[in-house]
Protein backbone atom coordinates (compact mmCIF):
# COMPACT_ATOMS: atom_id res chain seq x y z
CA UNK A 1 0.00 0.00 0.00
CA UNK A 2 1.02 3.73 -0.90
CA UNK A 3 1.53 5.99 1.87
CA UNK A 4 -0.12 9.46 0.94
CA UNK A 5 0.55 12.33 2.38
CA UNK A 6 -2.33 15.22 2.48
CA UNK A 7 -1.04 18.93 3.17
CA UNK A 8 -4.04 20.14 4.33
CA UNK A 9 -3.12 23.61 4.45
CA UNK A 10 -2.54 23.56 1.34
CA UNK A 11 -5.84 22.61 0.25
CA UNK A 12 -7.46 25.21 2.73
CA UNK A 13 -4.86 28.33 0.90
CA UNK A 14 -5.64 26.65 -2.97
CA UNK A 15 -9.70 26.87 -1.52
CA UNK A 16 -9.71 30.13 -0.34
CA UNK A 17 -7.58 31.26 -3.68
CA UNK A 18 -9.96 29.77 -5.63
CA UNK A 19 -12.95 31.95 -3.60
CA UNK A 20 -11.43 34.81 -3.52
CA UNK A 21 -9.23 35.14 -6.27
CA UNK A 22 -11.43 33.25 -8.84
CA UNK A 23 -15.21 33.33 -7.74
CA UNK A 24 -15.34 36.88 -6.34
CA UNK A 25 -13.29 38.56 -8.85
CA UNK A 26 -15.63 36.57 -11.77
CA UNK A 27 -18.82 37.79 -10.31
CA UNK A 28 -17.52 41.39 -9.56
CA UNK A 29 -16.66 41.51 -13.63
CA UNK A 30 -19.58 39.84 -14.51
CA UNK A 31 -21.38 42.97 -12.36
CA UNK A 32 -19.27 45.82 -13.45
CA UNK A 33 -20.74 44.86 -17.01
CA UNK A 34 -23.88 46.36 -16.13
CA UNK A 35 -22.55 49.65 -15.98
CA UNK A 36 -21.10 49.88 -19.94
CA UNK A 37 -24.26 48.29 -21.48
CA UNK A 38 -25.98 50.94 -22.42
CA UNK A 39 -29.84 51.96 -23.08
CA UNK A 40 -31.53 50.78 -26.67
CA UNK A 41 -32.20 54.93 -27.26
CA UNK A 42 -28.72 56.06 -27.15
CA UNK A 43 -28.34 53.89 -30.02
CA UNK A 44 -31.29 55.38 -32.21
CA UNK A 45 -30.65 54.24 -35.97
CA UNK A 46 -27.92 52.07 -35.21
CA UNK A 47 -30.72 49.82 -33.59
CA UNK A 48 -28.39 46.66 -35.04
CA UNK A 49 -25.34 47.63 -34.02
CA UNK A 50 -27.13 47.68 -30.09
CA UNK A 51 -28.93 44.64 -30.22
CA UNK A 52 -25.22 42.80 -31.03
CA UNK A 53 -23.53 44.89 -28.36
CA UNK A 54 -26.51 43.76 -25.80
CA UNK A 55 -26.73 40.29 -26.82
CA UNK A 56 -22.13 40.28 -26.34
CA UNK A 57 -22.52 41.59 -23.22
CA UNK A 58 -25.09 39.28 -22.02
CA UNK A 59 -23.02 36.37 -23.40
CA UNK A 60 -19.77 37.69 -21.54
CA UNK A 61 -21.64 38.12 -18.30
CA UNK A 62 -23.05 34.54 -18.67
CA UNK A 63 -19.30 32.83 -19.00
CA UNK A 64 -18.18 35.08 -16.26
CA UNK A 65 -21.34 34.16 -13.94
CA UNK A 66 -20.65 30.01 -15.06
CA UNK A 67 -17.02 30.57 -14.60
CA UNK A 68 -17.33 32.07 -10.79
CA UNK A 69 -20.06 29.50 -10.19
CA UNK A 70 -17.09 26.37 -11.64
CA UNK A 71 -14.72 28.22 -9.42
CA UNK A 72 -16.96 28.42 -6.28
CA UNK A 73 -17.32 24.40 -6.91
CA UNK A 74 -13.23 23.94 -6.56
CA UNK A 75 -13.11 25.92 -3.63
CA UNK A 76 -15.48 24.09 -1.93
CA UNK A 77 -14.38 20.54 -3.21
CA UNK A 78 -10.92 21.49 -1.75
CA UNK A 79 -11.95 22.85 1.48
CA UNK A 80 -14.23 19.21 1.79
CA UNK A 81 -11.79 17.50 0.82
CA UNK A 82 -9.08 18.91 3.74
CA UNK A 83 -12.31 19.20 5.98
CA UNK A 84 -12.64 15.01 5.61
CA UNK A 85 -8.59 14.34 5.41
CA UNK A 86 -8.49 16.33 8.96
CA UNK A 87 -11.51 14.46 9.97
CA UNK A 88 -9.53 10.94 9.13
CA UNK A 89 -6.78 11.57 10.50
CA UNK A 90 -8.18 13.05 14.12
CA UNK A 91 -9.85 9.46 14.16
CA UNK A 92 -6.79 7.14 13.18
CA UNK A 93 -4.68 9.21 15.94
CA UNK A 94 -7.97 8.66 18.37
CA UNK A 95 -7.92 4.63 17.21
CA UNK A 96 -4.07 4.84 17.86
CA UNK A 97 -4.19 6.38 21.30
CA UNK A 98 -6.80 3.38 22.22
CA UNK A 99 -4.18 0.76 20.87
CA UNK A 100 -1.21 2.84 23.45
CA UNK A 101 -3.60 2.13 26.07
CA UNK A 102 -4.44 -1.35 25.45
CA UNK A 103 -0.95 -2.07 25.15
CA UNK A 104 0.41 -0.24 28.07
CA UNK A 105 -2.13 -2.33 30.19
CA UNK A 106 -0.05 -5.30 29.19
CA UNK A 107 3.54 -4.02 29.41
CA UNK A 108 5.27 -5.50 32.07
């Protein structure tokens, strides 16, 4: 068998990267998008050239929103992940302090 070795805070600093370098910064784009699109009558004749700038933007801030949504999904997988690792490894130590006892009962 493979010994493995988990550095959990590791995982906890690559999830919290992946929130708040990835996730927040997506969704704060995908917001600040709202600001440039700009009303159907500033447009007037050029009617076409708005209804391809709306529908871009709306497609960008879709992929951004999908992207920070993805990213939000790694973050948490990781943090589980270490969460569960930590959570194994409290209980083997627990199972091998039980084992110490039992032995030191029979230690002459």
């Amino acid at each position: 068998m493979t010994d493995v070795k988990v550095e959990l805070d590791l995982l906890e600093r690559a999830s919290k990267t992946w929130h708040e370098q990835v996730a927040v910064k997506l969704t704060d784009t995908a917001t600040s998008i709202e600001n440039v699109k700009y009303p159907r009558t500033q447009f007037g004749i050029f009617i076409e050239t708005w209804n391809a700038y709306a529908a871009a933007a709306q497609y960008i801030q879709e992929r951004l929103r999908e992207g920070a949504s993805a990213a939000q999904q790694i973050s948490d997988t990781l943090h589980t992940v270490a969460a569960n690792y930590a959570a194994q490894e409290d209980e083997n130590a627990r199972g091998l302090q039980g084992v110490d006892a039992q032995l030191q009962e029979y230690t002459i």
